[in-house]
C-alpha atoms as a PDB file:
ATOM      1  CA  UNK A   1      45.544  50.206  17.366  1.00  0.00           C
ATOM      2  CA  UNK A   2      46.061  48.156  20.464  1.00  0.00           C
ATOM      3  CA  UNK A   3      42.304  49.148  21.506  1.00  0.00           C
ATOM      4  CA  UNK A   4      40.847  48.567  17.951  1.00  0.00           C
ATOM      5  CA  UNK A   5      42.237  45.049  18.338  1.00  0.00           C
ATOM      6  CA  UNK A   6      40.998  43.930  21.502  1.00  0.00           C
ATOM      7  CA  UNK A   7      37.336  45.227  20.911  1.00  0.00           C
ATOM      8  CA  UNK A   8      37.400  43.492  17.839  1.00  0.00           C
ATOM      9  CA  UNK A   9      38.746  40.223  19.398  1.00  0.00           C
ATOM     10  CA  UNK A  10      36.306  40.407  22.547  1.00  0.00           C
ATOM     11  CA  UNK A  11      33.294  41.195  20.541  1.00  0.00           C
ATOM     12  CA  UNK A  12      33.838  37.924  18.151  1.00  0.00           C
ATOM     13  CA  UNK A  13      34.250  36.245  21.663  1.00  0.00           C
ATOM     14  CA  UNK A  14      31.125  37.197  22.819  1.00  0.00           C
ATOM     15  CA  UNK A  15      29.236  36.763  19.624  1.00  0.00           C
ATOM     16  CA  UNK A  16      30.489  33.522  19.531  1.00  0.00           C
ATOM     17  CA  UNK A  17      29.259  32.381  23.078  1.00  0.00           C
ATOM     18  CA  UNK A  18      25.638  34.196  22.193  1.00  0.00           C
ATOM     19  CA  UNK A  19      25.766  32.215  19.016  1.00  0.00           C
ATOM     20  CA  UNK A  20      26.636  28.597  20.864  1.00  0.00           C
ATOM     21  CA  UNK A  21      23.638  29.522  23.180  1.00  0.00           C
ATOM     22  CA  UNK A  22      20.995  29.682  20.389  1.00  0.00           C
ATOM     23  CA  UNK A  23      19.928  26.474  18.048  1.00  0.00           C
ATOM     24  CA  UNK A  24      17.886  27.848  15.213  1.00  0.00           C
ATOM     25  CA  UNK A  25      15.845  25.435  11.997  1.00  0.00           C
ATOM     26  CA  UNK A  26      14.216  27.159   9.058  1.00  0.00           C
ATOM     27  CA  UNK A  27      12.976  24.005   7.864  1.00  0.00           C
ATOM     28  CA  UNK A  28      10.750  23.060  11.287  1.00  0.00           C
ATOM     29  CA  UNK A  29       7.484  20.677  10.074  1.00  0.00           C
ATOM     30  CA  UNK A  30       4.415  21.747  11.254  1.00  0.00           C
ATOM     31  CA  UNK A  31       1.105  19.600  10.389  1.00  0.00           C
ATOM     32  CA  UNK A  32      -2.474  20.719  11.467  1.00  0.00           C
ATOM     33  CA  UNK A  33      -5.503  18.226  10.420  1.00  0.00           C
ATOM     34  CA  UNK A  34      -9.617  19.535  11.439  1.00  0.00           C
ATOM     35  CA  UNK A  35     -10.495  16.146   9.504  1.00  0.00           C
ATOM     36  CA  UNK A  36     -14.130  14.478   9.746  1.00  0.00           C
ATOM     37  CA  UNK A  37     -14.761  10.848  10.024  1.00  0.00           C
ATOM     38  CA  UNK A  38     -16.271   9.999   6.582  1.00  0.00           C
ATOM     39  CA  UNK A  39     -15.109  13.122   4.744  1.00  0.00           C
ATOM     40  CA  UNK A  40     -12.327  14.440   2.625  1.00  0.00           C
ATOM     41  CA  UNK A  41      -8.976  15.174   4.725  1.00  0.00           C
ATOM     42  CA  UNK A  42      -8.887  18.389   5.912  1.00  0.00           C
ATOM     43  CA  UNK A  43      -4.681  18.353   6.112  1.00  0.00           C
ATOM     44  CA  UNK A  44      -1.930  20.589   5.327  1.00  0.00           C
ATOM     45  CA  UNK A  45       2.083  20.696   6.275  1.00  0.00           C
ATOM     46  CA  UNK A  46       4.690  23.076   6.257  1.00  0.00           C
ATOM     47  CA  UNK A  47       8.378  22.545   6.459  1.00  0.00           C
ATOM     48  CA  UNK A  48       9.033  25.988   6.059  1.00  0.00           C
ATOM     49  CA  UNK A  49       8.986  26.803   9.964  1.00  0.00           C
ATOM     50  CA  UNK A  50      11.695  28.770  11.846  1.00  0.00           C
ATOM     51  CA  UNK A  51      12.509  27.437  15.369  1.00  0.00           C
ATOM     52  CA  UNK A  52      14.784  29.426  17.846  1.00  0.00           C
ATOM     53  CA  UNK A  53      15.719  27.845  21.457  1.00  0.00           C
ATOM     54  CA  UNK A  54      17.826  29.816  23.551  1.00  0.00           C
ATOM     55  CA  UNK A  55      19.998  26.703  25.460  1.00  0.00           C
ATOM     56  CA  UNK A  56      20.380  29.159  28.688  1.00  0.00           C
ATOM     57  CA  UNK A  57      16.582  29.472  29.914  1.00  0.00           C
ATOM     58  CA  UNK A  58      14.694  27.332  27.395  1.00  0.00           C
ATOM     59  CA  UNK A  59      12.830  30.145  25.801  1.00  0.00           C
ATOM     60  CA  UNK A  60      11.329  29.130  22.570  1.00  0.00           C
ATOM     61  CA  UNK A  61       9.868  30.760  19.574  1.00  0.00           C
ATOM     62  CA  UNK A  62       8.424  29.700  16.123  1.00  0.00           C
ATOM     63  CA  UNK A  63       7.573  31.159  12.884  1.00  0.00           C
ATOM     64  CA  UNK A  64       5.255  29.882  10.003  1.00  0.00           C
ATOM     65  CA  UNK A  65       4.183  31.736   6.982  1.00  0.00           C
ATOM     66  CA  UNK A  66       0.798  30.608   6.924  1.00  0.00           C
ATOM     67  CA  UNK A  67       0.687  30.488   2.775  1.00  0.00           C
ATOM     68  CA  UNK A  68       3.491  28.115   3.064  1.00  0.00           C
ATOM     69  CA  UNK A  69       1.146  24.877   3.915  1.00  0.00           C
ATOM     70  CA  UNK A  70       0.187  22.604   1.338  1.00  0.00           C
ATOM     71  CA  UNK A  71      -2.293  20.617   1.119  1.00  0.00           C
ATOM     72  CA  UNK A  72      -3.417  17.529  -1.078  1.00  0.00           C
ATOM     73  CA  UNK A  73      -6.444  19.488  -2.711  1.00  0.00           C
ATOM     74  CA  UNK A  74      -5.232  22.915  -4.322  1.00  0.00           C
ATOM     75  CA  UNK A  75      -8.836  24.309  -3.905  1.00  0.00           C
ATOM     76  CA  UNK A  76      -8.555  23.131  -0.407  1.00  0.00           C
ATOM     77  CA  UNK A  77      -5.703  25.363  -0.180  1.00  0.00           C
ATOM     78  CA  UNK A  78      -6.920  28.421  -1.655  1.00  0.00           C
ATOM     79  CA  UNK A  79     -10.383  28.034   0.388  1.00  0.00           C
ATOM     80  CA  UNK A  80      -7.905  28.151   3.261  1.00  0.00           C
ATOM     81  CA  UNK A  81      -6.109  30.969   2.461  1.00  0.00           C
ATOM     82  CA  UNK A  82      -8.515  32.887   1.060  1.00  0.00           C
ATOM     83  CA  UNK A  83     -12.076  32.468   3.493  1.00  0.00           C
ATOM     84  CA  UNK A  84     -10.816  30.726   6.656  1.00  0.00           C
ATOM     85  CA  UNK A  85      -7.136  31.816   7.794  1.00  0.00           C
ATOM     86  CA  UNK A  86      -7.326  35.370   5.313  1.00  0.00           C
ATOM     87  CA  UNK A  87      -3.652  34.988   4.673  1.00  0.00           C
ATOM     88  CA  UNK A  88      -3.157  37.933   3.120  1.00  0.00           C
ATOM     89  CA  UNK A  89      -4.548  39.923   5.871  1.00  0.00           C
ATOM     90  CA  UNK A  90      -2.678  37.370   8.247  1.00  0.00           C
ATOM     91  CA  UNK A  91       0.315  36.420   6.652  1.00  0.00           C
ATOM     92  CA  UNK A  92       2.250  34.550   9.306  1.00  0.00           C
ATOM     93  CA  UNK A  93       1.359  32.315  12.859  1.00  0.00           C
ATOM     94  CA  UNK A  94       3.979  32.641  15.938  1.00  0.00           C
ATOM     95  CA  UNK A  95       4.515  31.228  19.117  1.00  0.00           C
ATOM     96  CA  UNK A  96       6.741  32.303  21.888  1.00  0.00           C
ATOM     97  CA  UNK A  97       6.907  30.347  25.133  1.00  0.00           C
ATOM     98  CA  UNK A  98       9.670  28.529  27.634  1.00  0.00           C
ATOM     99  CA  UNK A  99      10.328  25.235  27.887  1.00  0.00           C
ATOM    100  CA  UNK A 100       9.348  24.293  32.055  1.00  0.00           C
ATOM    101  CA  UNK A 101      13.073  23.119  33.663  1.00  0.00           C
ATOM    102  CA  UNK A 102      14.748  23.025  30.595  1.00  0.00           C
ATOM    103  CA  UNK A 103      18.443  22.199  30.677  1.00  0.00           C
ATOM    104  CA  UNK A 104      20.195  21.658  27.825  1.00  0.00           C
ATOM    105  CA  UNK A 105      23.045  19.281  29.937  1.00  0.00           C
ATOM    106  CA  UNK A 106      20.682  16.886  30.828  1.00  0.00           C
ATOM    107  CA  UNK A 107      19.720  15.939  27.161  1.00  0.00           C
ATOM    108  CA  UNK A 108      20.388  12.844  26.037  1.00  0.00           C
ATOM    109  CA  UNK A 109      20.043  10.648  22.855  1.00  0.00           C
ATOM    110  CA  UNK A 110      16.340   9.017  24.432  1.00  0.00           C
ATOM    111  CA  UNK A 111      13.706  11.429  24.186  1.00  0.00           C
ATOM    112  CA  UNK A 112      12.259  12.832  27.714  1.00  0.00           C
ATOM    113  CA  UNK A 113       8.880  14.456  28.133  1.00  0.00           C
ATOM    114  CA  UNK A 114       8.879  18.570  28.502  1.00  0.00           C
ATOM    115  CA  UNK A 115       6.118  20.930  29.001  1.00  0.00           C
ATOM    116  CA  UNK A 116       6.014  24.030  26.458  1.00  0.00           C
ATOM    117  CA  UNK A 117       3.965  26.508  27.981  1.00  0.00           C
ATOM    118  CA  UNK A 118       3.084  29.979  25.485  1.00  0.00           C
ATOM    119  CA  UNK A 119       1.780  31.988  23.591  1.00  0.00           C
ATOM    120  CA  UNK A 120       0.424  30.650  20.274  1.00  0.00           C
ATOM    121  CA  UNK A 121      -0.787  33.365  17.579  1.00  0.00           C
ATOM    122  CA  UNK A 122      -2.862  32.912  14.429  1.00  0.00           C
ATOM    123  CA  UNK A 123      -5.496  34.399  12.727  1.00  0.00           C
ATOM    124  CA  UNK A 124      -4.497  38.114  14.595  1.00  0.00           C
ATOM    125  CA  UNK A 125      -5.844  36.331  17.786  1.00  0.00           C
ATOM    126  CA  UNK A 126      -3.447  35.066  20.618  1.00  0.00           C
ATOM    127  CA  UNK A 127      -4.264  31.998  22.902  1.00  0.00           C
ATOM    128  CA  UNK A 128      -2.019  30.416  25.571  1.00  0.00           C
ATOM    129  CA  UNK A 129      -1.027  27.228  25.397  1.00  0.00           C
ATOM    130  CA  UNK A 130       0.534  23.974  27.289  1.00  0.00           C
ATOM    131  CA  UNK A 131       2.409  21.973  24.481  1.00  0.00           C
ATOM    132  CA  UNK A 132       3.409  18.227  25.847  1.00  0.00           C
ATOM    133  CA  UNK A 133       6.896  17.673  24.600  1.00  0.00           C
ATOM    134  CA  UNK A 134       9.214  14.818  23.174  1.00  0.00           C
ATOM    135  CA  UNK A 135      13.433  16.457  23.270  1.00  0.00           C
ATOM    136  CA  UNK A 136      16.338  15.264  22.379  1.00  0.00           C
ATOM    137  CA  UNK A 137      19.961  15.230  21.659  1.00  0.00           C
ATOM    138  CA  UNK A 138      20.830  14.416  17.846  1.00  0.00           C
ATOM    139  CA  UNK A 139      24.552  14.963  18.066  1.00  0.00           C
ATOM    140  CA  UNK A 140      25.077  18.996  18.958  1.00  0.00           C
ATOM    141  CA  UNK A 141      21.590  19.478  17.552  1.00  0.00           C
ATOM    142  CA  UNK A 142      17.983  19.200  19.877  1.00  0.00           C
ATOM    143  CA  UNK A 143      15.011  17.345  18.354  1.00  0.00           C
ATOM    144  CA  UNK A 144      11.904  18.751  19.535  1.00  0.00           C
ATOM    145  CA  UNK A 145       8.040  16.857  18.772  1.00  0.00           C
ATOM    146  CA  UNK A 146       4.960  17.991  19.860  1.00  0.00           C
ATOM    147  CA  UNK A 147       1.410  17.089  19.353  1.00  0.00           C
ATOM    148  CA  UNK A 148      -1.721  19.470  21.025  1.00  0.00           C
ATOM    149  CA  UNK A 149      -4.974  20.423  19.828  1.00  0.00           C
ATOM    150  CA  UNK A 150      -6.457  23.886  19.386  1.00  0.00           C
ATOM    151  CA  UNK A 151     -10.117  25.163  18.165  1.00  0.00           C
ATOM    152  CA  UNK A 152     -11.273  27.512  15.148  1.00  0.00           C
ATOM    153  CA  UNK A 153     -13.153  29.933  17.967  1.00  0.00           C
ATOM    154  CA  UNK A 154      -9.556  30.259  19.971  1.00  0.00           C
ATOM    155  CA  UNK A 155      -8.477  32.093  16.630  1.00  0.00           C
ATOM    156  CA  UNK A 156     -11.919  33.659  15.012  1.00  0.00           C
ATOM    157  CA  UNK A 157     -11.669  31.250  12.448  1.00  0.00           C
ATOM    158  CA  UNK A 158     -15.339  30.816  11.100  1.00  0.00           C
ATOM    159  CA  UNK A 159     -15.986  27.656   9.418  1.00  0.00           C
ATOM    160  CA  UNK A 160     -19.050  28.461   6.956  1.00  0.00           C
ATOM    161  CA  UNK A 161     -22.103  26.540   7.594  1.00  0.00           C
ATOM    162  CA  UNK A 162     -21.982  24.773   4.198  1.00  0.00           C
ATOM    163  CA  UNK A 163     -19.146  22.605   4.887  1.00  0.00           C
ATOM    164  CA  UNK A 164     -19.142  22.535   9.357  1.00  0.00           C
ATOM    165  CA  UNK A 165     -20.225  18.929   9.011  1.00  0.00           C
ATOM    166  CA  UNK A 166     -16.753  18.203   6.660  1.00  0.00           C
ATOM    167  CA  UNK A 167     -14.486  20.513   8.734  1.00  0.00           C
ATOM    168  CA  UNK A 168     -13.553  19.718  12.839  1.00  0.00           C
ATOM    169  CA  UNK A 169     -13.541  22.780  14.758  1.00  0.00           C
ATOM    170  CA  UNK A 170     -11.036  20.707  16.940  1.00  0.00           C
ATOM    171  CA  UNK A 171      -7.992  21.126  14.941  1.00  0.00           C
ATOM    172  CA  UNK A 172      -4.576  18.545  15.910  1.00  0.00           C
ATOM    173  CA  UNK A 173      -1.348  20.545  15.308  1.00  0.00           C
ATOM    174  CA  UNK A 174       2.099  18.405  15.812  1.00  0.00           C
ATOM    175  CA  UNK A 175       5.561  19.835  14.779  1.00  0.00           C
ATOM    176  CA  UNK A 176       8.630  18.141  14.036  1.00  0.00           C
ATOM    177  CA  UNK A 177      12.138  20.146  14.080  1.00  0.00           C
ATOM    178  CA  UNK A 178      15.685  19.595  14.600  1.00  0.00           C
ATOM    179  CA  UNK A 179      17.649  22.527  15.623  1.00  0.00           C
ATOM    180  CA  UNK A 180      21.349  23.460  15.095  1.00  0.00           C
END
């Protein structure tokens, strides 16, 4: 009984440290915009995005159902799901990378500039990436903003010759998240 005890007690111990090590969001904010000067916005947002940074070594990874951005236009929307990003064939976009000399103790309430270096998948297609990087302490959580630009040919993403003159092929992504 003795035995059953301890276990018990050091493997809510070490749970508990592996859980203090890890902030997590499922309600990140990412925003992509391919707009054209002189054309409709081309803009959609999610704040359906998981976020998980591992304190220790800085590793980071993200999560975004792709059918989960909205845009202003619902036919904007479907067009997007449907012909450009195939959602249904690609349901979700992920990145995985590592925060470069990431310590979690030297945080403090002012943002400092990080690099985010990863890889960034979407559309079935994987492209690495170098992500500049606002952090921050918000109490015991870690604010994280980023802004970086990707294209529609690092992903396969064809952008029908009817509308290329309405839609960039240089698309800005930024995300927003505060983890716990």
């Amino acid at each position: 009984m003795k035995r059953i005890v301890y276990f018990l007690a050091l493997f809510f111990a070490v749970t508990a440290v592996q859980a203090q090590s890890k902030k997590v969001t499922k309600t990140g904010e990412i925003t992509f915009e391919a707009s054209v000067p002189a054309f409709e916005e081309v803009k959609a947002k999610s704040r359906n995005a998981t976020f998980v940074l591992n304190t220790e070594n800085g590793e980071i990874a993200s999560l975004v159902l792709v059918k989960s951005f909205r845009f202003k236009i619902a036919l904007m929307e479907e067009h997007f799901n449907e012909n450009y990003i195939e959602s249904d064939r690609y349901p979700k976009a992920t990145f995985k990378g590592k925060i470069d000399n990431f310590k979690v103790g030297a945080l403090t309430e002012t943002a400092k500039d990080f690099t985010i270096r990863g890889k960034l998948e979407v559309h079935g297609k994987t492209k690495e990436v170098t992500v500049p990087a606002k952090i921050k302490k918000v109490g015991d959580d870690i604010a994280i903003q980023a802004n970086f630009n990707v294209t529609s040919d690092d992903f396969n993403i064809e952008i029908p010759s009817v509308v290329s003159k309405k839609v960039s092929k240089t698309v800005a992504v930024s995300f927003d998240c505060l983890l716990k």
